[in-house]
PDB file of N, CA and C in Angstrom:
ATOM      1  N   UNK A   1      -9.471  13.202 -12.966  1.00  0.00           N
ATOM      2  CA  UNK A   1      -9.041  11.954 -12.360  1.00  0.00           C
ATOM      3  C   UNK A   1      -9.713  11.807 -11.003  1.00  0.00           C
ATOM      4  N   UNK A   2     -10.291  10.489 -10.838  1.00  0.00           N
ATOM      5  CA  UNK A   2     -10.643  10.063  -9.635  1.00  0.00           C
ATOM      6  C   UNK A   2      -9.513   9.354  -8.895  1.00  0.00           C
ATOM      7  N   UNK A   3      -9.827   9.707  -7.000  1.00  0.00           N
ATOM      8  CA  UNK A   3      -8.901   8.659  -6.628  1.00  0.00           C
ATOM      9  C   UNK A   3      -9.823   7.755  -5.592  1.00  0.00           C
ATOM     10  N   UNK A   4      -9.290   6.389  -5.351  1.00  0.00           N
ATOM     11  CA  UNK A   4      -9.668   5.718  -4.651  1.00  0.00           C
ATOM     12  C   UNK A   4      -9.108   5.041  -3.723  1.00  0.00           C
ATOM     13  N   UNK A   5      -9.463   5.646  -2.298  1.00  0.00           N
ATOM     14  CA  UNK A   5      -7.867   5.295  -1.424  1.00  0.00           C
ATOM     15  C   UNK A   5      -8.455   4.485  -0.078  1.00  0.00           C
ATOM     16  N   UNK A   6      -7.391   4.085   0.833  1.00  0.00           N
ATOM     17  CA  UNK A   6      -7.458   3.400   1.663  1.00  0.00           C
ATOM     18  C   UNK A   6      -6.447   3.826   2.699  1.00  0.00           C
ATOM     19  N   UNK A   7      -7.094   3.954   4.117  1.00  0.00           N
ATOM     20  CA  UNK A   7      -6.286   4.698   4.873  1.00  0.00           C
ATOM     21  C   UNK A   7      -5.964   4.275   6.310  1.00  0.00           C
ATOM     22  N   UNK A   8      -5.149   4.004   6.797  1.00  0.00           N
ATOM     23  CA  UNK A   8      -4.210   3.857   7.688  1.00  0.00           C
ATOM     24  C   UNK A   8      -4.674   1.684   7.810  1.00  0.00           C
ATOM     25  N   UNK A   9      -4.266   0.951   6.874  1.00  0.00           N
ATOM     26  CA  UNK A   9      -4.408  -0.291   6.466  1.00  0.00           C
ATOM     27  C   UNK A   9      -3.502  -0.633   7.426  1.00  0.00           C
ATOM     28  N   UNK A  10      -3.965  -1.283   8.159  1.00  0.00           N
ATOM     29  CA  UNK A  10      -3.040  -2.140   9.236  1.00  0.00           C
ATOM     30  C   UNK A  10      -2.387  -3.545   8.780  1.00  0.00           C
ATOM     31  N   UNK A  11      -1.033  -3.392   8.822  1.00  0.00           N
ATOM     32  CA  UNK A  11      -0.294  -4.957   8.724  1.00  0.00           C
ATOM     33  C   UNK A  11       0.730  -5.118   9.188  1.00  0.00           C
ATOM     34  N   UNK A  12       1.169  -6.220   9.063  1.00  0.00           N
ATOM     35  CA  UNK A  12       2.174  -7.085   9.567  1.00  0.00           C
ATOM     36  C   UNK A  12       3.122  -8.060   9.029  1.00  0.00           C
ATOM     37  N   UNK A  13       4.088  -7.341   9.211  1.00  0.00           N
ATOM     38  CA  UNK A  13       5.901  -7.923   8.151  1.00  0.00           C
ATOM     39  C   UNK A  13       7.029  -7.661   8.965  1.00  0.00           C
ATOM     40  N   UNK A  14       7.711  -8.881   8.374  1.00  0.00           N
ATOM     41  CA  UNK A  14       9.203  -9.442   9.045  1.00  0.00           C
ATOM     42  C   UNK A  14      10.005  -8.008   8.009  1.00  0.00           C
ATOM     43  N   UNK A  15      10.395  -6.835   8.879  1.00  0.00           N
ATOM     44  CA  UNK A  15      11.301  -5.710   7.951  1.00  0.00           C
ATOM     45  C   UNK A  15      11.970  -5.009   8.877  1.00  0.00           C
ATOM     46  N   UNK A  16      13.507  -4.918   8.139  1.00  0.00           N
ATOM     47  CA  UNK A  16      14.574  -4.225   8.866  1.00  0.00           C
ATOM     48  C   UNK A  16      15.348  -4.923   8.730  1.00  0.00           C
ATOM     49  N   UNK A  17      16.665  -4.536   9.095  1.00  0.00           N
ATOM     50  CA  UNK A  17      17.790  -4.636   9.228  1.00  0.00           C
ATOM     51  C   UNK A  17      18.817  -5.241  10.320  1.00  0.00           C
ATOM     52  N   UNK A  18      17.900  -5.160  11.372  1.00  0.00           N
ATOM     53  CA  UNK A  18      18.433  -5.430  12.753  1.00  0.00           C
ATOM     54  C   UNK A  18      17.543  -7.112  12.456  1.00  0.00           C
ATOM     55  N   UNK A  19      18.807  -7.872  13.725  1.00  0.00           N
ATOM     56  CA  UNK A  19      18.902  -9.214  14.057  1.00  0.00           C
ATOM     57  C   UNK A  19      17.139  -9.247  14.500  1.00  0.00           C
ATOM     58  N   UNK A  20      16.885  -8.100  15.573  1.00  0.00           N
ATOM     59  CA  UNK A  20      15.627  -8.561  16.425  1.00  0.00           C
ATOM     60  C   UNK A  20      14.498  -8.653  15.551  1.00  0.00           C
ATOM     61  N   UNK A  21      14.612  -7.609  14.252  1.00  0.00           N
ATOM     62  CA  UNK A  21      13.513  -6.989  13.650  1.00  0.00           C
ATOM     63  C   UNK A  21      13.276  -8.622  12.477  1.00  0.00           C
ATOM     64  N   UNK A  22      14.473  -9.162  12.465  1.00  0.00           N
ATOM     65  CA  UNK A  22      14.223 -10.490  11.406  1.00  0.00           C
ATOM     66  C   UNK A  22      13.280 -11.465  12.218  1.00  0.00           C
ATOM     67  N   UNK A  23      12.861 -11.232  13.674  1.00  0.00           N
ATOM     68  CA  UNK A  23      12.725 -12.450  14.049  1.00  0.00           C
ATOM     69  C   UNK A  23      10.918 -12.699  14.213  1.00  0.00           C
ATOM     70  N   UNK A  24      10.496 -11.127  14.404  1.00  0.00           N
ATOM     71  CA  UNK A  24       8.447 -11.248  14.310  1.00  0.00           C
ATOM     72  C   UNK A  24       8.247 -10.385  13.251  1.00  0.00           C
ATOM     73  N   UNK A  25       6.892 -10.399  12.859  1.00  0.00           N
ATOM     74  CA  UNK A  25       6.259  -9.472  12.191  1.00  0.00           C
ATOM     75  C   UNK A  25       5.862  -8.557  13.258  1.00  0.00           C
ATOM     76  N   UNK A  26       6.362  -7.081  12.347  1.00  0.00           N
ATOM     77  CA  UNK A  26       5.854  -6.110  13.524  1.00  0.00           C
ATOM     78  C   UNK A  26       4.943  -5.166  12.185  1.00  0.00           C
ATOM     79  N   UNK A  27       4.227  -4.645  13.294  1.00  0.00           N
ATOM     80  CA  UNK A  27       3.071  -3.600  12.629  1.00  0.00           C
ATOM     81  C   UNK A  27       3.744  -2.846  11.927  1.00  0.00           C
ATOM     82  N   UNK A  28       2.504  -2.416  10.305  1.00  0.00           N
ATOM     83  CA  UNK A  28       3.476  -1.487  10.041  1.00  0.00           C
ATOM     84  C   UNK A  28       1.717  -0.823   9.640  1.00  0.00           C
ATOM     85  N   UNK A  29       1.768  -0.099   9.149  1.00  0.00           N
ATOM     86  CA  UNK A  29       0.327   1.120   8.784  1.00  0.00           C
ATOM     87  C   UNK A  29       1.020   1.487   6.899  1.00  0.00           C
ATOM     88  N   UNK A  30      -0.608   1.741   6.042  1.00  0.00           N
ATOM     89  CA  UNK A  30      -0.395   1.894   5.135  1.00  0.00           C
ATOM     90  C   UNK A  30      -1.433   2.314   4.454  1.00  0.00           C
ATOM     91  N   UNK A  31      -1.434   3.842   3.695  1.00  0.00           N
ATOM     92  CA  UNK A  31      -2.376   4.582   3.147  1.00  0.00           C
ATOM     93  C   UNK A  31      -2.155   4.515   2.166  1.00  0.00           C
ATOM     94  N   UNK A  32      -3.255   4.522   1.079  1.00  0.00           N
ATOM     95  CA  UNK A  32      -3.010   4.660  -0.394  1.00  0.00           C
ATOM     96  C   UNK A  32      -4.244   5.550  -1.025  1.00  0.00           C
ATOM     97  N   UNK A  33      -3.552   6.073  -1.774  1.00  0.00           N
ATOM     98  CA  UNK A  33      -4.148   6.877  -3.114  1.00  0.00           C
ATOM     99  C   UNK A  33      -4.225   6.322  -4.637  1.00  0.00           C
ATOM    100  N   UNK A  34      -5.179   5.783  -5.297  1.00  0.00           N
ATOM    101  CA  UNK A  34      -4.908   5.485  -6.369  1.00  0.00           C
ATOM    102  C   UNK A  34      -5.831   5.786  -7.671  1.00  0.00           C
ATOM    103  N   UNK A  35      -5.172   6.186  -8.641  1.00  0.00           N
ATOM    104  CA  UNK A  35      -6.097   6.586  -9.762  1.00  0.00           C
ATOM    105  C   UNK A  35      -7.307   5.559 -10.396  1.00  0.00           C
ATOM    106  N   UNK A  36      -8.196   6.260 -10.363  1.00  0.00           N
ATOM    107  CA  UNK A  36      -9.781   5.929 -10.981  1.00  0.00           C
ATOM    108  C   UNK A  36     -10.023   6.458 -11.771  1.00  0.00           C
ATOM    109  N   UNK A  37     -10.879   5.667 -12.912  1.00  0.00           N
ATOM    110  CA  UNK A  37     -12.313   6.419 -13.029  1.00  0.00           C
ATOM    111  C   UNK A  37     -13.670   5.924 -12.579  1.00  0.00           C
ATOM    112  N   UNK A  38     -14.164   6.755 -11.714  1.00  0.00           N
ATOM    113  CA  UNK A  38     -14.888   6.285 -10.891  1.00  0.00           C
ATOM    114  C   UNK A  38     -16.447   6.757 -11.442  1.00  0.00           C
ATOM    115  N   UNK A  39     -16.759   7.130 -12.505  1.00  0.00           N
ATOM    116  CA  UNK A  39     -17.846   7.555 -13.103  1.00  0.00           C
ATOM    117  C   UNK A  39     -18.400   6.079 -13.516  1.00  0.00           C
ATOM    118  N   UNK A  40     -17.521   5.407 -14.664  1.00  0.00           N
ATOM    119  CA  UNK A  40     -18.502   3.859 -14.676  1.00  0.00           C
ATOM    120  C   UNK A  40     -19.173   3.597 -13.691  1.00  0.00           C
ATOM    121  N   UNK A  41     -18.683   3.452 -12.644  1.00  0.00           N
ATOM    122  CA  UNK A  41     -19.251   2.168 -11.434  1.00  0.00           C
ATOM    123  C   UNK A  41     -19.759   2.721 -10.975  1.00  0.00           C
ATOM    124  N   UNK A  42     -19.452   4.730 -11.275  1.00  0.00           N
ATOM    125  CA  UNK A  42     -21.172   5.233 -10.389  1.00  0.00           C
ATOM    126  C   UNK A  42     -22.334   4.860 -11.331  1.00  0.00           C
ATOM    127  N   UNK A  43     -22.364   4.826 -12.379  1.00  0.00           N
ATOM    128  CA  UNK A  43     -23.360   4.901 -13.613  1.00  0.00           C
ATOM    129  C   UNK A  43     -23.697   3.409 -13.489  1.00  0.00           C
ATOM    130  N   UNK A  44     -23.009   2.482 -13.154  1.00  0.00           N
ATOM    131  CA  UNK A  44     -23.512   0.892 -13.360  1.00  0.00           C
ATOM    132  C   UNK A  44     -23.977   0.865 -11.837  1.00  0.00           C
ATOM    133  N   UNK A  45     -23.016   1.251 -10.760  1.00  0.00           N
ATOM    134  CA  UNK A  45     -23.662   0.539  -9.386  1.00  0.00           C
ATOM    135  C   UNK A  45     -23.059  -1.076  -9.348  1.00  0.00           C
ATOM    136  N   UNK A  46     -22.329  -1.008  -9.901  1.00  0.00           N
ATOM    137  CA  UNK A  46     -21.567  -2.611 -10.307  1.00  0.00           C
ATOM    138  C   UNK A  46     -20.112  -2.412  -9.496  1.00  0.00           C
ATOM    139  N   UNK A  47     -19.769  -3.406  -8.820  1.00  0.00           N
ATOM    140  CA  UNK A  47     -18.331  -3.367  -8.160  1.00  0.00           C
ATOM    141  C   UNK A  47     -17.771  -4.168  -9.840  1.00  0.00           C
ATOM    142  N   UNK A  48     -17.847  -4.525 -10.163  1.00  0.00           N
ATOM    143  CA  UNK A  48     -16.515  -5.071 -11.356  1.00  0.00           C
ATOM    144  C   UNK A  48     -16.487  -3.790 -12.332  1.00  0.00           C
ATOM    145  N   UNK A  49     -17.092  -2.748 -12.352  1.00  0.00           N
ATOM    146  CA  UNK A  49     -16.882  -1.414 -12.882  1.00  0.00           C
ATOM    147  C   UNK A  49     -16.203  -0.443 -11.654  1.00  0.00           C
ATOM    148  N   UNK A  50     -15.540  -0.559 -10.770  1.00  0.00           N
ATOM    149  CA  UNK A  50     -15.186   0.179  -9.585  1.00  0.00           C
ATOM    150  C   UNK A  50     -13.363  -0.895  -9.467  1.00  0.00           C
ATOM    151  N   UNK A  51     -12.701   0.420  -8.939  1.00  0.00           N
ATOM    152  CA  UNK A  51     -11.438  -0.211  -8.319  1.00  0.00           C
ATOM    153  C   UNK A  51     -11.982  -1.012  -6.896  1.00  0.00           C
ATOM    154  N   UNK A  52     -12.098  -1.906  -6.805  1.00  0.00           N
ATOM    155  CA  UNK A  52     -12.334  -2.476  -5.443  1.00  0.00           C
ATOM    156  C   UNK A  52     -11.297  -2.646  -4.375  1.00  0.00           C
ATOM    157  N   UNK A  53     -11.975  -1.242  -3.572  1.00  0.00           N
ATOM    158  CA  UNK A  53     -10.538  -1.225  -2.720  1.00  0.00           C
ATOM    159  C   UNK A  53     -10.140  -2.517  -1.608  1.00  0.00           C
ATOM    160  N   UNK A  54     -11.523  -3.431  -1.038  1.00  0.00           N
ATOM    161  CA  UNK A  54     -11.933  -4.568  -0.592  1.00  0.00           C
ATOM    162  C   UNK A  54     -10.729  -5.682  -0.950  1.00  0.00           C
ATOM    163  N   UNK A  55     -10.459  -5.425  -2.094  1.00  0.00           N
ATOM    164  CA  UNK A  55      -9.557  -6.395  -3.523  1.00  0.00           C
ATOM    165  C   UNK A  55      -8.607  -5.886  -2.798  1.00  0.00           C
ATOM    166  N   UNK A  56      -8.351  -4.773  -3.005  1.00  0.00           N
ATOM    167  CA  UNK A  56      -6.588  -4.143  -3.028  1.00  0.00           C
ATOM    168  C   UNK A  56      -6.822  -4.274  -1.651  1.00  0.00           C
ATOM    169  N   UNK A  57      -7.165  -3.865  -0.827  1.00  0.00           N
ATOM    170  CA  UNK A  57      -6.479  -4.292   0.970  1.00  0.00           C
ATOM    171  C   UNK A  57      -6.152  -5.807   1.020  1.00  0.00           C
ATOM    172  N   UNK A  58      -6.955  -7.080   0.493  1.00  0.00           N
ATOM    173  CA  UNK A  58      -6.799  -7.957   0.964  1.00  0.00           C
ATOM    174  C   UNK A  58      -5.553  -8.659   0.507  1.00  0.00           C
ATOM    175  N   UNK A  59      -5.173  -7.692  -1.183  1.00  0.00           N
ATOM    176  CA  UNK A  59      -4.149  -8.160  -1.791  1.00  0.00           C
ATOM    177  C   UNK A  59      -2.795  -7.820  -0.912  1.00  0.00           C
ATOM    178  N   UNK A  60      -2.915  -6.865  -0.918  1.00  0.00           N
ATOM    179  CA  UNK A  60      -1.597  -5.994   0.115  1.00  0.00           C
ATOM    180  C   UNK A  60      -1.554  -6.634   1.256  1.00  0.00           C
ATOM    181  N   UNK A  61      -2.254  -6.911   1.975  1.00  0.00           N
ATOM    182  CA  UNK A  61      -2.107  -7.395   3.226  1.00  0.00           C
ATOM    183  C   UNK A  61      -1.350  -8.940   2.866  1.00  0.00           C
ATOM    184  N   UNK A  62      -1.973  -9.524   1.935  1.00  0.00           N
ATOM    185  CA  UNK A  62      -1.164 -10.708   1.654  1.00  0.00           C
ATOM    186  C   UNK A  62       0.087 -10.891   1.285  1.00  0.00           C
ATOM    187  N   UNK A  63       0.435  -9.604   0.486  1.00  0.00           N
ATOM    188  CA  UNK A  63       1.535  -9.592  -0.107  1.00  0.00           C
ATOM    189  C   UNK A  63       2.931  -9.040   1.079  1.00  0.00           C
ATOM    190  N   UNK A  64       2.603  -7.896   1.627  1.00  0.00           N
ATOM    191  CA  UNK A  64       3.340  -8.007   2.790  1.00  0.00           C
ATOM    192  C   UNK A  64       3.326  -8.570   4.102  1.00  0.00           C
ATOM    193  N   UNK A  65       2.375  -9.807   4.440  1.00  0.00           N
ATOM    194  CA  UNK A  65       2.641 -10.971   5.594  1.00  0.00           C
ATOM    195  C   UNK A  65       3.770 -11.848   4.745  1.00  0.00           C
ATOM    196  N   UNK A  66       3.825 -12.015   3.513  1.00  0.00           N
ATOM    197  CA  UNK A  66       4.601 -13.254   3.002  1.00  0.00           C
ATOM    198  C   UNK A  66       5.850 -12.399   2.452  1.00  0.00           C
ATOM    199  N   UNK A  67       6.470 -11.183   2.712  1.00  0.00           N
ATOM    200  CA  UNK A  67       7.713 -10.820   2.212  1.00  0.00           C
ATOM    201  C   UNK A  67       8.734 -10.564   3.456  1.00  0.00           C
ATOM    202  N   UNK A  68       9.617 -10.472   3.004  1.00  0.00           N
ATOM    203  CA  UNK A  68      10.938 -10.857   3.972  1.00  0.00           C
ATOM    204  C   UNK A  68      12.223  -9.843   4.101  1.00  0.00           C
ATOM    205  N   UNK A  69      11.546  -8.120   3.223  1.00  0.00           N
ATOM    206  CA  UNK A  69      12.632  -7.479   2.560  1.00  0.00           C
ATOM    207  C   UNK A  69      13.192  -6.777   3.716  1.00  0.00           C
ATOM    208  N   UNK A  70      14.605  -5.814   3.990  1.00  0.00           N
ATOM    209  CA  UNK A  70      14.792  -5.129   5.046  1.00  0.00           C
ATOM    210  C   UNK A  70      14.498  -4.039   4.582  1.00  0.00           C
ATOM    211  N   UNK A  71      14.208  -3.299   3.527  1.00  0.00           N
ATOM    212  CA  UNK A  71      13.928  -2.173   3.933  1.00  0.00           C
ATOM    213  C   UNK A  71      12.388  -1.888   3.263  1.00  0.00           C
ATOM    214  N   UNK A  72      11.989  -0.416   4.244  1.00  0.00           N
ATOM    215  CA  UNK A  72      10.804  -0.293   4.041  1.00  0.00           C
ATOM    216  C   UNK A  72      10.183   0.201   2.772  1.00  0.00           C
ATOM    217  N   UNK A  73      11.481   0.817   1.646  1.00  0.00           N
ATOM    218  CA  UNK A  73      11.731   1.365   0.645  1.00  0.00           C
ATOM    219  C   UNK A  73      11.511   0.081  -0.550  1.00  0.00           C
ATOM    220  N   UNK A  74      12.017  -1.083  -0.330  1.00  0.00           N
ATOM    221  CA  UNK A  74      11.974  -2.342  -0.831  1.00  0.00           C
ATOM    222  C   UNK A  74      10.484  -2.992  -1.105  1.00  0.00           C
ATOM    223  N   UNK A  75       9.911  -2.719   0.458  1.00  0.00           N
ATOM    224  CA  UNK A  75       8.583  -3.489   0.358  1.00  0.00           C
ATOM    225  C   UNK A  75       7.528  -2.052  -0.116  1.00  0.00           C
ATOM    226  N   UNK A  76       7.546  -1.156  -0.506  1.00  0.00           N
ATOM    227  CA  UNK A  76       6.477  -0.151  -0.818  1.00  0.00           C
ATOM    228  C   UNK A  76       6.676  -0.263  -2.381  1.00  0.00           C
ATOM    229  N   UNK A  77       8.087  -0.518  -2.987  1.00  0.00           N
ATOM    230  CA  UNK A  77       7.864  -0.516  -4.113  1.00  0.00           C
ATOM    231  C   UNK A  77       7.216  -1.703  -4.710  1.00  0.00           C
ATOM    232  N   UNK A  78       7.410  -2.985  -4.065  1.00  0.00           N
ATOM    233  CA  UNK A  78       7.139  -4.108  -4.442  1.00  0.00           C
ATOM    234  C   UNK A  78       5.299  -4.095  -4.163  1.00  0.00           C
ATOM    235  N   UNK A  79       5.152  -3.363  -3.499  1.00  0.00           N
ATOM    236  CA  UNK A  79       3.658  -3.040  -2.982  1.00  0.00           C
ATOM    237  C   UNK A  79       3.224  -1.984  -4.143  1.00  0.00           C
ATOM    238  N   UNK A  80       3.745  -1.207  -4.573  1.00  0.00           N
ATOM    239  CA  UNK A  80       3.111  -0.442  -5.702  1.00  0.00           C
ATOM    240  C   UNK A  80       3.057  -1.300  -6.818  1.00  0.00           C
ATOM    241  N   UNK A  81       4.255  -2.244  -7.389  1.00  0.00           N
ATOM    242  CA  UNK A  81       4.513  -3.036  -8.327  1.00  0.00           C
ATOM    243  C   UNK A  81       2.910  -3.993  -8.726  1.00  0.00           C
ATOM    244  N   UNK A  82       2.808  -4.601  -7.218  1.00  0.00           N
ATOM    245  CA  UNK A  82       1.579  -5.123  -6.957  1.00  0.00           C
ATOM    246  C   UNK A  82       0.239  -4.563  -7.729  1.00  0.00           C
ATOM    247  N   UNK A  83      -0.118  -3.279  -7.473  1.00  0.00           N
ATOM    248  CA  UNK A  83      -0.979  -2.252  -7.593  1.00  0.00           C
ATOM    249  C   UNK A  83      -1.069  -2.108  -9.114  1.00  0.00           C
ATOM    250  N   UNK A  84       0.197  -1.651  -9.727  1.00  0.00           N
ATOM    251  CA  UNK A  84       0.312  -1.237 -10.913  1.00  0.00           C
ATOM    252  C   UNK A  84      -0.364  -2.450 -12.199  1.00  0.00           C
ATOM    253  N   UNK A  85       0.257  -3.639 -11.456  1.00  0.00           N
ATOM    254  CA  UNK A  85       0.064  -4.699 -12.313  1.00  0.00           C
ATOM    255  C   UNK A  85      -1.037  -5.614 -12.477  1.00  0.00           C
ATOM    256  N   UNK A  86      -1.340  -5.965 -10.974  1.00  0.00           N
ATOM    257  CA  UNK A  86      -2.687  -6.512 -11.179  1.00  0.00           C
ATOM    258  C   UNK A  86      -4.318  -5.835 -11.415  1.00  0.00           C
ATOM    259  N   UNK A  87      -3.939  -4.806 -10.513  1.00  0.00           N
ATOM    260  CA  UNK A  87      -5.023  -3.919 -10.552  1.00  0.00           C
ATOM    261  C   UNK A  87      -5.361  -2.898 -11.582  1.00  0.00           C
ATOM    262  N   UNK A  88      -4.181  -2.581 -12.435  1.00  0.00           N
ATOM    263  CA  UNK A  88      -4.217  -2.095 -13.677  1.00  0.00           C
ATOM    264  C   UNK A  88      -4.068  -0.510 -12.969  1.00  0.00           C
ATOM    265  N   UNK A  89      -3.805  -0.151 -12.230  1.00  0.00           N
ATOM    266  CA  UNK A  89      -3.696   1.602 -11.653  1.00  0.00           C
ATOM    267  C   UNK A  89      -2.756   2.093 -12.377  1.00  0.00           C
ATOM    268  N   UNK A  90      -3.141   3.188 -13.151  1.00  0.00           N
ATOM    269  CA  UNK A  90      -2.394   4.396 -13.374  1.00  0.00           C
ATOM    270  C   UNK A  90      -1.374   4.822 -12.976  1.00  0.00           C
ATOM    271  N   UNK A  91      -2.004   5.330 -11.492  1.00  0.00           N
ATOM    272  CA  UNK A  91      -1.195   6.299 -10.438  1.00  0.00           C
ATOM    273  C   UNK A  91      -1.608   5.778 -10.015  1.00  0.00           C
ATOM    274  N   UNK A  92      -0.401   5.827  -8.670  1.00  0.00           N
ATOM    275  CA  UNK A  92      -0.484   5.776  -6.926  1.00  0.00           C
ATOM    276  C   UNK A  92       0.434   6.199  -6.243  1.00  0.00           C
ATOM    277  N   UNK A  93      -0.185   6.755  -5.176  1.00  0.00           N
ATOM    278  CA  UNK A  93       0.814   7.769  -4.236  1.00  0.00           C
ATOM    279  C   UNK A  93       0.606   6.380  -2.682  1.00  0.00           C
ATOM    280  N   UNK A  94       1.415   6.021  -2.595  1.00  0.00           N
ATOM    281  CA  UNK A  94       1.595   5.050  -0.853  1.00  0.00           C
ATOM    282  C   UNK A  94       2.776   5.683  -0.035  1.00  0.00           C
ATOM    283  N   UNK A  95       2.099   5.846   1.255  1.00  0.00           N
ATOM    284  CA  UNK A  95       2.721   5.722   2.426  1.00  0.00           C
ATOM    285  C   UNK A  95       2.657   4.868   2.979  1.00  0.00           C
ATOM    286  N   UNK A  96       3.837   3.997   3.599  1.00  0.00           N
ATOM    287  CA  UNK A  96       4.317   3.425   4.423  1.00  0.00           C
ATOM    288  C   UNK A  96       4.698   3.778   6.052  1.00  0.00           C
ATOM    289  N   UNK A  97       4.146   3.700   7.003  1.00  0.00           N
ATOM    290  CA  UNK A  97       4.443   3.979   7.549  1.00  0.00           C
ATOM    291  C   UNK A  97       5.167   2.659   8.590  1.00  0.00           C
ATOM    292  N   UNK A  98       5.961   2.746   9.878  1.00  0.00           N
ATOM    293  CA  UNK A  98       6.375   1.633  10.636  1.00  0.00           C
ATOM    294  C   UNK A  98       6.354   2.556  12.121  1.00  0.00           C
ATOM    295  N   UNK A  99       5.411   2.221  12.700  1.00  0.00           N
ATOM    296  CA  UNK A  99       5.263   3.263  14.140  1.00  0.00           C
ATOM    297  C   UNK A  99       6.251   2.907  15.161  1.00  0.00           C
ATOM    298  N   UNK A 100       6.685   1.513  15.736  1.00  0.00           N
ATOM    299  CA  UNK A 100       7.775   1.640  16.202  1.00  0.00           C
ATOM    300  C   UNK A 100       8.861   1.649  16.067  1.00  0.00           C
ATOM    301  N   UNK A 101       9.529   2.419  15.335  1.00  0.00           N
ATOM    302  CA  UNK A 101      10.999   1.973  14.502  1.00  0.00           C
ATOM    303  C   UNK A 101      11.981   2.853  15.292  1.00  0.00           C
ATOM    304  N   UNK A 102      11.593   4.081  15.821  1.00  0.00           N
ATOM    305  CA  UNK A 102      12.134   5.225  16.628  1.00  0.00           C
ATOM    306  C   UNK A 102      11.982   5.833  17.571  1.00  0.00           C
ATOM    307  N   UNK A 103      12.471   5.544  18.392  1.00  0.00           N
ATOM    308  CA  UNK A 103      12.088   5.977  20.015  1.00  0.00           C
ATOM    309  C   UNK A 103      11.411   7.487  20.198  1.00  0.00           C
ATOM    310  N   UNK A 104      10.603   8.084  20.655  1.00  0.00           N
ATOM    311  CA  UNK A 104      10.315   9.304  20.835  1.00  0.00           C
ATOM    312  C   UNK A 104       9.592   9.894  19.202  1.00  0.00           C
ATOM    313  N   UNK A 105       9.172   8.798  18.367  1.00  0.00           N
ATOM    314  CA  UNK A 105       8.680   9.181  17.101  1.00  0.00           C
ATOM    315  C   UNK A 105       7.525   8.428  17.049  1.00  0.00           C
ATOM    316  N   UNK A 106       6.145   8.978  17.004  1.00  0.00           N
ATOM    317  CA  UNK A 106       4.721   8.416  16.572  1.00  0.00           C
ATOM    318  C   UNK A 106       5.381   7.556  14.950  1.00  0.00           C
ATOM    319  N   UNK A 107       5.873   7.520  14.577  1.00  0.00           N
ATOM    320  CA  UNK A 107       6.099   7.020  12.883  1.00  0.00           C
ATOM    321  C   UNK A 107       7.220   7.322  11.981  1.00  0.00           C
ATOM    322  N   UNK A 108       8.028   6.364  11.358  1.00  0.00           N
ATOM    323  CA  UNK A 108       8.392   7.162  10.318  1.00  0.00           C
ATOM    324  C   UNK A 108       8.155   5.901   9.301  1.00  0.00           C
ATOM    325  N   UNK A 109       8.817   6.230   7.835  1.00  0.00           N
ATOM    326  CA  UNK A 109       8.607   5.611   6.754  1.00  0.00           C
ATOM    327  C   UNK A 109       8.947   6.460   5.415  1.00  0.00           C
ATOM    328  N   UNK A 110       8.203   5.952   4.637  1.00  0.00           N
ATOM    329  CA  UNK A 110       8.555   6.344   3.260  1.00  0.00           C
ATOM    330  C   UNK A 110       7.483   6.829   2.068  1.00  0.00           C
ATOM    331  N   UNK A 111       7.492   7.672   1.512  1.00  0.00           N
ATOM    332  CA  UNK A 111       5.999   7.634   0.931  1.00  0.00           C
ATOM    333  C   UNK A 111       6.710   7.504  -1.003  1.00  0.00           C
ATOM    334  N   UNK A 112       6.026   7.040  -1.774  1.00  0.00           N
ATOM    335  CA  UNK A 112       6.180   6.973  -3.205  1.00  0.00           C
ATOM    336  C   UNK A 112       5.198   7.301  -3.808  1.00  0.00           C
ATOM    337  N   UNK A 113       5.350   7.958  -5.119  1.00  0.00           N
ATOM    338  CA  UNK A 113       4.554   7.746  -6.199  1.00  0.00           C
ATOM    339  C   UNK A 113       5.161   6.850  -7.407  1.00  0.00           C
ATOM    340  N   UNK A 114       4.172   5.984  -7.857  1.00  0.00           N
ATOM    341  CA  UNK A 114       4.364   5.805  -9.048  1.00  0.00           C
ATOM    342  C   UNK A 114       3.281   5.721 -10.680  1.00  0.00           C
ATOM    343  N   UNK A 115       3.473   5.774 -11.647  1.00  0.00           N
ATOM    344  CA  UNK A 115       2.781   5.854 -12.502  1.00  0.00           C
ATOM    345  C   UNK A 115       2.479   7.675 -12.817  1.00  0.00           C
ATOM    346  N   UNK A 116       1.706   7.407 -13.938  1.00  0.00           N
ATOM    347  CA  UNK A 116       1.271   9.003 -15.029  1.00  0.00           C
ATOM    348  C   UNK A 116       0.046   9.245 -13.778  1.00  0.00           C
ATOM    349  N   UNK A 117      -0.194  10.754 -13.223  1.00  0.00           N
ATOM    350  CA  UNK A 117      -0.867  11.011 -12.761  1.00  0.00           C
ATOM    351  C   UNK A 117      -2.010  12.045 -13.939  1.00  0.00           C
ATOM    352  N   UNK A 118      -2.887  11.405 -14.321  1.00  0.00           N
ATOM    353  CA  UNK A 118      -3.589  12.273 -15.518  1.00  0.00           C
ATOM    354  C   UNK A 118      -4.666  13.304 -14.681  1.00  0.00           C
ATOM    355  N   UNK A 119      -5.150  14.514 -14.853  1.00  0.00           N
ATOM    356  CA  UNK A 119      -5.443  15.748 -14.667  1.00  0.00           C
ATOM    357  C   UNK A 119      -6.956  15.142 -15.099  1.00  0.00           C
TER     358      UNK A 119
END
């Protein structure tokens, strides 16, 4: 198995729980891992034989500016959901991260897998 990932994806969503956190989009950071096979698109040199990760950042980024969920658990799955379905992925392992959420903490968040991870 190949993976094809994207790492520390910068965006921006209305998430949380608190009154203040409903009212801007605040940064949140987001790495992904996702299953390939990445032998076609070496052998063609063709992006429509390749996961285009270009595709998947611009999708994600869209998909969490326009969601509204409070938790960060909510929007990663709906963000894998994304992944699984349009992009046709296997597997994927995402972290979520939200850097200011905790005083005296560089980050916290949530990380998931979902889908068959094949060997």
């Amino acid at each position: 198995m190949d993976i094809v990932f994207v790492r520390q994806l910068e965006l921006q969503a209305i998430v949380g729980i608190h009154d203040w956190e409903r009212e801007n989009p605040q940064p949140l950071v987001m790495d992904l891992e996702m299953a390939a096979d990445a032998s076609r698109a070496a052998a063609s040199d063709r992006i429509q034989d390749a996961l285009d990760y270009h595709a998947v950042s611009k999708r994600i980024t869209a998909y969490v500016a326009e969601s509204r969920f409070q938790l960060l658990e909510t929007l990663a799955e709906g963000c894998a959901e994304v992944l699984l379905r349009e992009f046709r992925v296997s597997w994927l392992r995402l972290v979520l991260h939200k850097p200011q959420a905790v005083d005296n903490a560089a980050s916290v968040g949530v990380i998931i897998e979902r889908g068959r991870r094949h060997q």
